[in-house]
N, C-alpha and C. Protein backbone atom coordinates (compact mmCIF):
# COMPACT_ATOMS: atom_id res chain seq x y z
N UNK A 1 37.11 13.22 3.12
CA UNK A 1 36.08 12.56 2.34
C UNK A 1 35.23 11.69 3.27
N UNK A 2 33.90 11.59 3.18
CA UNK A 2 33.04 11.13 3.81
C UNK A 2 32.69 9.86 3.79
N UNK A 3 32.59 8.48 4.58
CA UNK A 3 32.67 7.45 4.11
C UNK A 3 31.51 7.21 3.89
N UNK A 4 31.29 6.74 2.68
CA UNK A 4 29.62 5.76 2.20
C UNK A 4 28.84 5.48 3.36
N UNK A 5 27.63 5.46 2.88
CA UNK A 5 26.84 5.04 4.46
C UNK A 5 26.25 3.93 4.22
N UNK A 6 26.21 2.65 4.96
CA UNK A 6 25.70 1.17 4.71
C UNK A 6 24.40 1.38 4.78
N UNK A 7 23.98 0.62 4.09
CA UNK A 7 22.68 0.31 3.80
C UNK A 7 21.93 -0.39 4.81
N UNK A 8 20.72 -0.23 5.54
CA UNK A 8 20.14 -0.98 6.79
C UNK A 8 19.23 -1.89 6.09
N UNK A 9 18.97 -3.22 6.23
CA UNK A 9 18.10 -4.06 6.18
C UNK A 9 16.82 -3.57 6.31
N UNK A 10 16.28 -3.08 5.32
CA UNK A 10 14.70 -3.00 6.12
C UNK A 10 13.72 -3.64 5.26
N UNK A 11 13.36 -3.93 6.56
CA UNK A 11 11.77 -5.23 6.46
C UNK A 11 10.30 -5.03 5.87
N UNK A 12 9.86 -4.85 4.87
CA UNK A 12 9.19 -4.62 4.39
C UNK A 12 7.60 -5.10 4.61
N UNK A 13 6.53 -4.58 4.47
CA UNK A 13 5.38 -5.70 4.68
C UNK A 13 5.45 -6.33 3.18
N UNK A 14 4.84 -7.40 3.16
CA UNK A 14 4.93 -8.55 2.31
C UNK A 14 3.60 -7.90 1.12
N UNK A 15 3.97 -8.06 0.15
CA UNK A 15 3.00 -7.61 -0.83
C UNK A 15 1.54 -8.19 -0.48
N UNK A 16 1.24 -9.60 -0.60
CA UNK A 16 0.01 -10.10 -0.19
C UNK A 16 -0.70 -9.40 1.00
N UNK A 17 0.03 -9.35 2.18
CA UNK A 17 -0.31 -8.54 3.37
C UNK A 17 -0.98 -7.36 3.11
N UNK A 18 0.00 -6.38 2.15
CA UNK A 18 -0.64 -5.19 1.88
C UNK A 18 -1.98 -5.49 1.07
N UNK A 19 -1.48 -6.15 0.00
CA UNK A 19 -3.43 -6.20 -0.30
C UNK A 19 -4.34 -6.76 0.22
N UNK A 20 -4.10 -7.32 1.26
CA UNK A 20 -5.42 -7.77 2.09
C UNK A 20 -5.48 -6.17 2.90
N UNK A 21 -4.80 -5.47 3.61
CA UNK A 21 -5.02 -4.30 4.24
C UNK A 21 -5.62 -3.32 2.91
N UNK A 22 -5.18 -3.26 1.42
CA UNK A 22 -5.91 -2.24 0.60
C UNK A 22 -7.02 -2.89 0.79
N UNK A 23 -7.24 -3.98 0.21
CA UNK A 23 -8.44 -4.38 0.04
C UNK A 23 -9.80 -4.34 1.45
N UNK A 24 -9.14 -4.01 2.26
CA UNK A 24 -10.12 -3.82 4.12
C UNK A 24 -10.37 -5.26 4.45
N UNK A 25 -9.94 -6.62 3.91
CA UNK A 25 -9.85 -7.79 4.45
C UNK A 25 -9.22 -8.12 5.86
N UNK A 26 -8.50 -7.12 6.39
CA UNK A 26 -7.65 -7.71 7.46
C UNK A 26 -7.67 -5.96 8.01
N UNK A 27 -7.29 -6.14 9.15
CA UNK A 27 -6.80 -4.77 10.21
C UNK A 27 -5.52 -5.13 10.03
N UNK A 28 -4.76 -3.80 10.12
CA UNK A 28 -3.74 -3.27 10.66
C UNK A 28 -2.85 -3.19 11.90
N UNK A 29 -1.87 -3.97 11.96
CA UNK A 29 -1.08 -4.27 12.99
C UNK A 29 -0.46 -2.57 13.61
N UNK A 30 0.11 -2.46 15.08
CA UNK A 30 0.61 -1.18 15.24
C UNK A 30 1.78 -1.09 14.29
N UNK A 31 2.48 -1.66 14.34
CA UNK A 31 4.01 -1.99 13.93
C UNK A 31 3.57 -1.86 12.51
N UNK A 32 2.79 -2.05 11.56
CA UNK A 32 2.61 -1.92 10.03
C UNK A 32 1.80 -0.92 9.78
N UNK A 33 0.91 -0.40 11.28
CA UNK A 33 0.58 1.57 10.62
C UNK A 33 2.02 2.47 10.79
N UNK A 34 2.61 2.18 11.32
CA UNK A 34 3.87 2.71 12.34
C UNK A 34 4.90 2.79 10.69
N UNK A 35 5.30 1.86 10.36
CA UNK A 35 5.67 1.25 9.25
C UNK A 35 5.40 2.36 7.92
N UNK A 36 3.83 1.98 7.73
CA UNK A 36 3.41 2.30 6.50
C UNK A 36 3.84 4.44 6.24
N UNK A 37 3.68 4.94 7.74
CA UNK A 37 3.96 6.06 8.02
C UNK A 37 5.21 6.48 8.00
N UNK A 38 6.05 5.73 7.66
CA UNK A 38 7.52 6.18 7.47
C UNK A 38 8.53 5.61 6.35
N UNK A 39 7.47 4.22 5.85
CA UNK A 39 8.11 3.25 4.51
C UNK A 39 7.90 4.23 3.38
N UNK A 40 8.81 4.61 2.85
CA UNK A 40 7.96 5.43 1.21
C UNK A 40 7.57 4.43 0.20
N UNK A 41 8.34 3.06 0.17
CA UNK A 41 7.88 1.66 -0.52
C UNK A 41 6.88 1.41 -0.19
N UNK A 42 6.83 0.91 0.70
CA UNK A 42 4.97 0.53 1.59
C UNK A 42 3.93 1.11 1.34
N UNK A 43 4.23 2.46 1.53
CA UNK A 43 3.01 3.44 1.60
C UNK A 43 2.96 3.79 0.14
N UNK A 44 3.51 3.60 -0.88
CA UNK A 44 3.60 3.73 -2.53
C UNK A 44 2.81 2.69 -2.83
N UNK A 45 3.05 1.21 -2.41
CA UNK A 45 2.64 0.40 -2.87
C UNK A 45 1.10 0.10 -2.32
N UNK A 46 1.11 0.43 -0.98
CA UNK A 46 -0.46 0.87 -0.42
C UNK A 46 -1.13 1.74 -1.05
N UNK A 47 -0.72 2.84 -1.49
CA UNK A 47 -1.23 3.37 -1.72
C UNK A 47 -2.31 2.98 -3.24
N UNK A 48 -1.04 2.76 -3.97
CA UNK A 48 -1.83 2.14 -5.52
C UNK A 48 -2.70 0.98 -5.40
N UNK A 49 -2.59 0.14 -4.61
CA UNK A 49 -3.44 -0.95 -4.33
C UNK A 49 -4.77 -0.85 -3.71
N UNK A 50 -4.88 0.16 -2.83
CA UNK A 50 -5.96 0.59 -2.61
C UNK A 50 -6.69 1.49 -3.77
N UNK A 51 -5.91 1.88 -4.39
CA UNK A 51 -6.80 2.69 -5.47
C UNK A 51 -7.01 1.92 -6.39
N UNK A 52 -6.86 0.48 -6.34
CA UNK A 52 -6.39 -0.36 -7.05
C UNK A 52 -7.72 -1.49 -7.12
N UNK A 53 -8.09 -1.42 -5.91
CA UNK A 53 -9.38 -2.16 -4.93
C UNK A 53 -10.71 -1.92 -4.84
N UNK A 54 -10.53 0.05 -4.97
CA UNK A 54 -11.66 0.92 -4.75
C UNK A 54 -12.33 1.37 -6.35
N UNK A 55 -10.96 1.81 -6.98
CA UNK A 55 -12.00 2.25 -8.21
C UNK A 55 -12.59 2.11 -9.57
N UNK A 56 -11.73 0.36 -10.10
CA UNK A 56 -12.90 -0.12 -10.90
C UNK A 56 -13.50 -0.50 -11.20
N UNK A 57 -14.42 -0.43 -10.21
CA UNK A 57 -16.00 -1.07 -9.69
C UNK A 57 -16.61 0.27 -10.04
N UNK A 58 -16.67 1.31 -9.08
CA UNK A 58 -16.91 2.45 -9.37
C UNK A 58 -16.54 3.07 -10.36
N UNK A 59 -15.78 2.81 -11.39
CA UNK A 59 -15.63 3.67 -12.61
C UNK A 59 -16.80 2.82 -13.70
N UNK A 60 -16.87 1.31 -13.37
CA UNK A 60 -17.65 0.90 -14.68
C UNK A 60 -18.65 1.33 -14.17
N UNK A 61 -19.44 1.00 -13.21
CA UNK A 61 -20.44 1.21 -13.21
C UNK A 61 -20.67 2.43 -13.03
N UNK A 62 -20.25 3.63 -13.15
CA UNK A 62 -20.44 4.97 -13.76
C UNK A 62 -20.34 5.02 -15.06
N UNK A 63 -19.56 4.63 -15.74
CA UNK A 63 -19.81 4.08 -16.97
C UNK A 63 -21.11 3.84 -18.31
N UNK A 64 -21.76 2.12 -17.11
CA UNK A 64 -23.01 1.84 -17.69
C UNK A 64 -23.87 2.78 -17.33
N UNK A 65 -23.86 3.57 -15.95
CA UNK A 65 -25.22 4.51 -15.88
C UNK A 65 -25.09 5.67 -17.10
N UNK A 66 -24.01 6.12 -17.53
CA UNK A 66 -23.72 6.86 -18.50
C UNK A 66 -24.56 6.38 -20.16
N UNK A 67 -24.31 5.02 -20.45
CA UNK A 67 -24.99 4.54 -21.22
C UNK A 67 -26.73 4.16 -21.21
């Protein structure tokens, strides 16, 4: 029987951090593109936040031109 495998500490970027990077307020450290490319948390939570940043500005005001 195979013994359980421990769990590693891993360091996450800090939520605020990430939304200043969705939001294009701040650059990107190597170590947090490096990161974001192998975190599936990180890059989940990047990911929505940037879509998060980008599109509802652009949806209303597609919207009002509609009206």
């Amino acid at each position: 029987m195979e013994a359980p495998k421990q769990q590693q500490s891993t360091t996450h970027i800090e939520y605020g951090r990430l939304l200043d990077l969705a939001g294009g307020r701040t650059k990107r450290e190597e170590w947090e593109q490096d990161h974001l490319h192998g975190c599936r948390v990180c890059h989940s939570v990047y990911v929505y936040l940037n879509q998060r940043t980008t599109e509802p500005s652009e949806k209303f005001e597609s919207e009002d031109d509609a009206a």
